[in-house]
Protein backbone atom coordinates (compact mmCIF):
# COMPACT_ATOMS: atom_id res chain seq x y z
CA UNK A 1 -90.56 -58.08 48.34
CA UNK A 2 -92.37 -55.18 50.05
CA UNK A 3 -95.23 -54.39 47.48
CA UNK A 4 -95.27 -50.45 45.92
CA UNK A 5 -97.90 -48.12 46.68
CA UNK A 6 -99.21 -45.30 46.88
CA UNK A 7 -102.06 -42.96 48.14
CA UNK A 8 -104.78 -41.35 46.34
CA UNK A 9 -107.28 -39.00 47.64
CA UNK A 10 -105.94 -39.70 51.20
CA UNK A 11 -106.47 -43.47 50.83
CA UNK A 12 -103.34 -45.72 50.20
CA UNK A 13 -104.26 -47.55 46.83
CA UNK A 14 -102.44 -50.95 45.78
CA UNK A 15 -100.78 -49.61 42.11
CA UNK A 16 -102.35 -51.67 38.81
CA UNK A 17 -100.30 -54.41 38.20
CA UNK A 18 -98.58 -53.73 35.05
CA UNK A 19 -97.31 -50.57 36.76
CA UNK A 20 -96.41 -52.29 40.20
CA UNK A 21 -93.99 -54.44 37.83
CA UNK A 22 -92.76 -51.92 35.71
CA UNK A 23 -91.31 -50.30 38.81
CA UNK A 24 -89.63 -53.36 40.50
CA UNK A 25 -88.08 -54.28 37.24
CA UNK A 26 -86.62 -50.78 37.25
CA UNK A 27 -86.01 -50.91 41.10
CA UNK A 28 -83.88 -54.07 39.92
CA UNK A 29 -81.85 -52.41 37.37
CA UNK A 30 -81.05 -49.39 39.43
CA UNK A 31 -79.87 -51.65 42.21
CA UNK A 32 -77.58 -53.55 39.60
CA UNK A 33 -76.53 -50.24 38.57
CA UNK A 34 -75.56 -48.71 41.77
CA UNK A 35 -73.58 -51.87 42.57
CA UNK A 36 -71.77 -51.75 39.03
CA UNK A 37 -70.88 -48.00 40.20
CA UNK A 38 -69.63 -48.92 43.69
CA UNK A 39 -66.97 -51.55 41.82
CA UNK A 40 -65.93 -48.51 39.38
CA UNK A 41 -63.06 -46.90 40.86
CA UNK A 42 -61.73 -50.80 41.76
CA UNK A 43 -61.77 -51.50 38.55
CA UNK A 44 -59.99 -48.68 37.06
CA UNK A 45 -57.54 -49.02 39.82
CA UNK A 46 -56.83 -52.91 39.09
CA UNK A 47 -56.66 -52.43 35.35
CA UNK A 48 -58.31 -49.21 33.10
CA UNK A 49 -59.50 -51.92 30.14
CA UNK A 50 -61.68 -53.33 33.27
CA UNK A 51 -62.43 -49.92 33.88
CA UNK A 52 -63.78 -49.53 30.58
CA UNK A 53 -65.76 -52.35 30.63
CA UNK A 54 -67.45 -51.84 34.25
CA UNK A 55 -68.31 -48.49 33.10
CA UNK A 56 -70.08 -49.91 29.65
CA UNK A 57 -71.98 -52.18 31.99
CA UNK A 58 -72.69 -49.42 34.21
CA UNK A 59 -74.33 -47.05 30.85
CA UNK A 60 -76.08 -50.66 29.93
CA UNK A 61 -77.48 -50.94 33.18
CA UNK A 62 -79.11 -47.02 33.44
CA UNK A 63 -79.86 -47.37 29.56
CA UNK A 64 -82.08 -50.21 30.41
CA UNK A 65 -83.76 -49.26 33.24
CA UNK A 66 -84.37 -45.39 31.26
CA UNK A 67 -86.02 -48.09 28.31
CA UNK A 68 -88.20 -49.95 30.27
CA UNK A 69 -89.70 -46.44 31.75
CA UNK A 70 -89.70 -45.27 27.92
CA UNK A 71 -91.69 -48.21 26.88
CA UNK A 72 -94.82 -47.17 28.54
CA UNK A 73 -94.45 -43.67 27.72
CA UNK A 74 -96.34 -41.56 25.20
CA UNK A 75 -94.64 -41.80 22.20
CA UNK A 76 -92.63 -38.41 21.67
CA UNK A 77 -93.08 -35.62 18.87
CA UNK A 78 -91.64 -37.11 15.61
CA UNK A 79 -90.53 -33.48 15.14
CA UNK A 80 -89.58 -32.77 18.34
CA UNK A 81 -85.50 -32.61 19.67
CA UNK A 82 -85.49 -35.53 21.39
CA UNK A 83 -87.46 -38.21 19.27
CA UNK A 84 -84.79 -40.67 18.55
CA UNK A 85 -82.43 -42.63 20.65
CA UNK A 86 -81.21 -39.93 23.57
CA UNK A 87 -78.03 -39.22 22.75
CA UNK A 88 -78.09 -36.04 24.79
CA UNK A 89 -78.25 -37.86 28.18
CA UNK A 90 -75.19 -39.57 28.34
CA UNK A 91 -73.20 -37.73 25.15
CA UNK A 92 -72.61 -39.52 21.44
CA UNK A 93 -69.20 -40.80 22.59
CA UNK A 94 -70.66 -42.89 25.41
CA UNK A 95 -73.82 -43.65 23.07
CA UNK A 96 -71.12 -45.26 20.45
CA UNK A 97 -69.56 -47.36 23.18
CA UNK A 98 -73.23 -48.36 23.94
CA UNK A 99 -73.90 -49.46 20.64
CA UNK A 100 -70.54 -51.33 19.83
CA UNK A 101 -71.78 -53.20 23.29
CA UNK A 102 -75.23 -54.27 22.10
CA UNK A 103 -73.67 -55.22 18.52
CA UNK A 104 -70.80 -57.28 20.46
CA UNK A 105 -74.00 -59.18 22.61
CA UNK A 106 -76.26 -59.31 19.88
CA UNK A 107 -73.72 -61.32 17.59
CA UNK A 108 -71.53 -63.61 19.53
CA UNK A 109 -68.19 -63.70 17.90
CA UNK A 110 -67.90 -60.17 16.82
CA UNK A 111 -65.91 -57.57 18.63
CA UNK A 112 -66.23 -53.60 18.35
CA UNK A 113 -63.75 -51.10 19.02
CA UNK A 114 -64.80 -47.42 19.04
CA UNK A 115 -61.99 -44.84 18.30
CA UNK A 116 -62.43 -40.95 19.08
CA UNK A 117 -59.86 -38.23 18.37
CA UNK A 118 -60.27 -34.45 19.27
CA UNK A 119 -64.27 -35.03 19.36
CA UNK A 120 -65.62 -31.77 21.56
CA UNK A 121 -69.72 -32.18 22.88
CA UNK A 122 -71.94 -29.86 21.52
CA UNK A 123 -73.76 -26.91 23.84
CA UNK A 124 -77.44 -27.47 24.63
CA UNK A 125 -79.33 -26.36 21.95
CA UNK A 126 -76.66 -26.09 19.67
CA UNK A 127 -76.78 -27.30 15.75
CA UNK A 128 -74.31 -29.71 16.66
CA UNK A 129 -76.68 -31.66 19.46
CA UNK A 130 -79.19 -32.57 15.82
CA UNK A 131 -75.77 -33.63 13.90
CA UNK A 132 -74.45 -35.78 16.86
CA UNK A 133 -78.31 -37.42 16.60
CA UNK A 134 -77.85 -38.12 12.80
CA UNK A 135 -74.23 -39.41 13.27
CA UNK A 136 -75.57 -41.93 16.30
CA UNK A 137 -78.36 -42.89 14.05
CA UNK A 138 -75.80 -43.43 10.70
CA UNK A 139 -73.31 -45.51 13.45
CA UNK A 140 -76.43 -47.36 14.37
CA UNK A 141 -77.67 -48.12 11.12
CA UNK A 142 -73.63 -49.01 10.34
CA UNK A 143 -73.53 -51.49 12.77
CA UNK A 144 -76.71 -53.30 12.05
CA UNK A 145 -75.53 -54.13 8.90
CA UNK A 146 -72.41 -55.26 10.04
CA UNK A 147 -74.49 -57.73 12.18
CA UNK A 148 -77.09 -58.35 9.96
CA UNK A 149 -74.46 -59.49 6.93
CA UNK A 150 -72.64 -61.37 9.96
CA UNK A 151 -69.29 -62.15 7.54
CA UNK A 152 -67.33 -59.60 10.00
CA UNK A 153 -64.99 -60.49 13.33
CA UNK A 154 -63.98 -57.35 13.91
CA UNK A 155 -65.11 -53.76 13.56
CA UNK A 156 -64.18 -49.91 14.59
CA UNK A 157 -65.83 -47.14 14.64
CA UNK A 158 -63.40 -43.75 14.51
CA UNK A 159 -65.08 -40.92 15.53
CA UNK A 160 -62.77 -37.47 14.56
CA UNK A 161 -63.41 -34.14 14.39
CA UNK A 162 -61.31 -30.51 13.67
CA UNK A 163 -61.55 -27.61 12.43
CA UNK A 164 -64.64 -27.37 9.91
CA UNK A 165 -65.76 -30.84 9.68
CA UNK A 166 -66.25 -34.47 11.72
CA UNK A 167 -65.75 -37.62 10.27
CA UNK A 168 -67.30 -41.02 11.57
CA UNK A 169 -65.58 -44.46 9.99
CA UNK A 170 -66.38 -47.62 10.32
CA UNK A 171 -64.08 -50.40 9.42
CA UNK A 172 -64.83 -54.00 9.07
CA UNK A 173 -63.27 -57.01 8.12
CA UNK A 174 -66.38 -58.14 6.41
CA UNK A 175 -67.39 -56.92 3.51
CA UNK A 176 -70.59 -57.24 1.01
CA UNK A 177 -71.56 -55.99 -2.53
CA UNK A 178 -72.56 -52.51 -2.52
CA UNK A 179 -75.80 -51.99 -4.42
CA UNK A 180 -76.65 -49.14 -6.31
CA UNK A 181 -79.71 -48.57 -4.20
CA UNK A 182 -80.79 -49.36 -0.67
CA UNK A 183 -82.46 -52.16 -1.53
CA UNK A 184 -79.48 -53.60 -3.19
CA UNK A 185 -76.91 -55.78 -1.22
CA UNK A 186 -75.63 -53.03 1.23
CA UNK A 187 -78.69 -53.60 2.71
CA UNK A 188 -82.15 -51.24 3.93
CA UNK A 189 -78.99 -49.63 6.56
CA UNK A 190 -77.42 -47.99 3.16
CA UNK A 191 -80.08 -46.47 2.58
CA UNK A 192 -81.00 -44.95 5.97
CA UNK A 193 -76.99 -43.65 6.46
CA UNK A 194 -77.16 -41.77 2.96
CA UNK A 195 -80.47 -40.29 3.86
CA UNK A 196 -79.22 -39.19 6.95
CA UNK A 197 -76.04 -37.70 5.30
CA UNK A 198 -77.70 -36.13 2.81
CA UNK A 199 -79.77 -34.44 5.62
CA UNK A 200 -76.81 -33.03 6.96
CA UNK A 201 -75.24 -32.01 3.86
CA UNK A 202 -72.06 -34.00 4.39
CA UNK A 203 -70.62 -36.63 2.21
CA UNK A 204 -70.89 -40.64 2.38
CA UNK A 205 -68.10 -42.83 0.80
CA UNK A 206 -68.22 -46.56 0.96
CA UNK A 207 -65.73 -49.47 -0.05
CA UNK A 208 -66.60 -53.03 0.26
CA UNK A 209 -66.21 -56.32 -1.01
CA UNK A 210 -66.50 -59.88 0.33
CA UNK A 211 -64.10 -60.90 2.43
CA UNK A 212 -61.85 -58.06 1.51
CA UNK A 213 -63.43 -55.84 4.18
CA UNK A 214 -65.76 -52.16 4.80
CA UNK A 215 -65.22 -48.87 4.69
CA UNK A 216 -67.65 -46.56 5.51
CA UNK A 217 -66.81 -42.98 5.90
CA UNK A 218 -69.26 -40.00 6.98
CA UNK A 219 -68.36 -36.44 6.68
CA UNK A 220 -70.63 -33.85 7.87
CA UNK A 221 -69.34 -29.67 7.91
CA UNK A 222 -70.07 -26.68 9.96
CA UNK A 223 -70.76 -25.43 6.34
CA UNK A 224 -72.86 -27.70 3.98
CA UNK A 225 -70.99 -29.23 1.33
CA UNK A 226 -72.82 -28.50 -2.35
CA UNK A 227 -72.70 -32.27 -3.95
């Protein structure tokens, strides 16, 4: 492979070496992406399940390539809009599908189905880009449990939304002990998700026990909820 450079001060300049790799490791991925996005519209065509998938793969692909450009990158704001996971570049629905992916890969065995009904994206700027972060962060948080605990085949998340209010589910064929606290044997993801609700004013309910199966259920309001 042709190596990358680049000119400085008039002179071309070899690129330091972690650098020079960083970029053909992302070169890679966007190559495996744009071929993933040529075989799109053949796989929708042949069958719209392998359309599904191919387009997962094709999110997987760009999400990688954005984290191995993110990994040598300042670390952002803690306070600023886009410190956590970036939802806003590809939208919460596709960031669900995303994570239900890298759950499925992580633990062989389990399979994730995500669920939306009447969900509507937010407007730059909006309130609702901030809730969509919380309610990626709560699904995240979900699904690492469901991992970690590793009694579940099966799992969906339902994300739902009218009039007032949007509700995120998960369902699992699992099942653990809730604890009272998040140290107890929901696990440290408890205690994240009811932070994270309670920062959005909505309301957390959770049913659970082994073998019997989960239910988590998040609802978060255009008007706080008083507890």
């Amino acid at each position: 492979m042709v190596p990358f450079r680049f000119k400085m001060s008039g002179e071309p300049s070899a690129l330091p070496e972690d650098l020079a790799g960083l970029l053909t490791e992302v070169a890679h991925d966007l190559a495996d992406a744009h071929a993933a996005a040529r075989a799109l519209a053949a796989a929708w065509q042949r069958d719209p399940a392998a359309g599904e998938r191919a387009t997962d793969e094709l999110g997987a692909r760009i999400a990688a390539a954005l984290a191995r450009v993110q990994a040598v990158l300042p670390a952002p704001d803690p306070e600023g809009d886009d410190a956590e996971d970036p939802v806003w570049l590809d939208g919460l629905p596709a960031s669900l599908r995303r994570l239900a992916r890298e759950a499925e890969a992580e633990r062989k065995g389990l399979r994730v189905e995500i669920a939306l009904r009447g969900y509507s994206p937010p407007e730059a700027g909006s309130a609702g880009r901030a809730r969509d972060e919380h309610l990626f962060r709560i699904a995240k948080a979900a699904l690492g449990g469901v991992v970690r605990q590793g009694r579940a085949s099966e799992a969906t998340l339902l994300l739902s939304q009218e009039r007032g209010r949007m509700e995120l589910k998960l369902v699992d064929d699992g099942g653990f002990e809730p604890g009272p606290r998040p140290r107890g044997r929901g696990g440290p993801e408890l205690g994240e998700i009811r932070d994270r609700v309670e920062a959005l004013g909505g309301r957390l309910r959770l049913a659970s026990r082994p073998g019997g199966g989960t239910i988590l259920t998040v609802t978060v309001y255009d008007e706080p909820k008083s507890s």
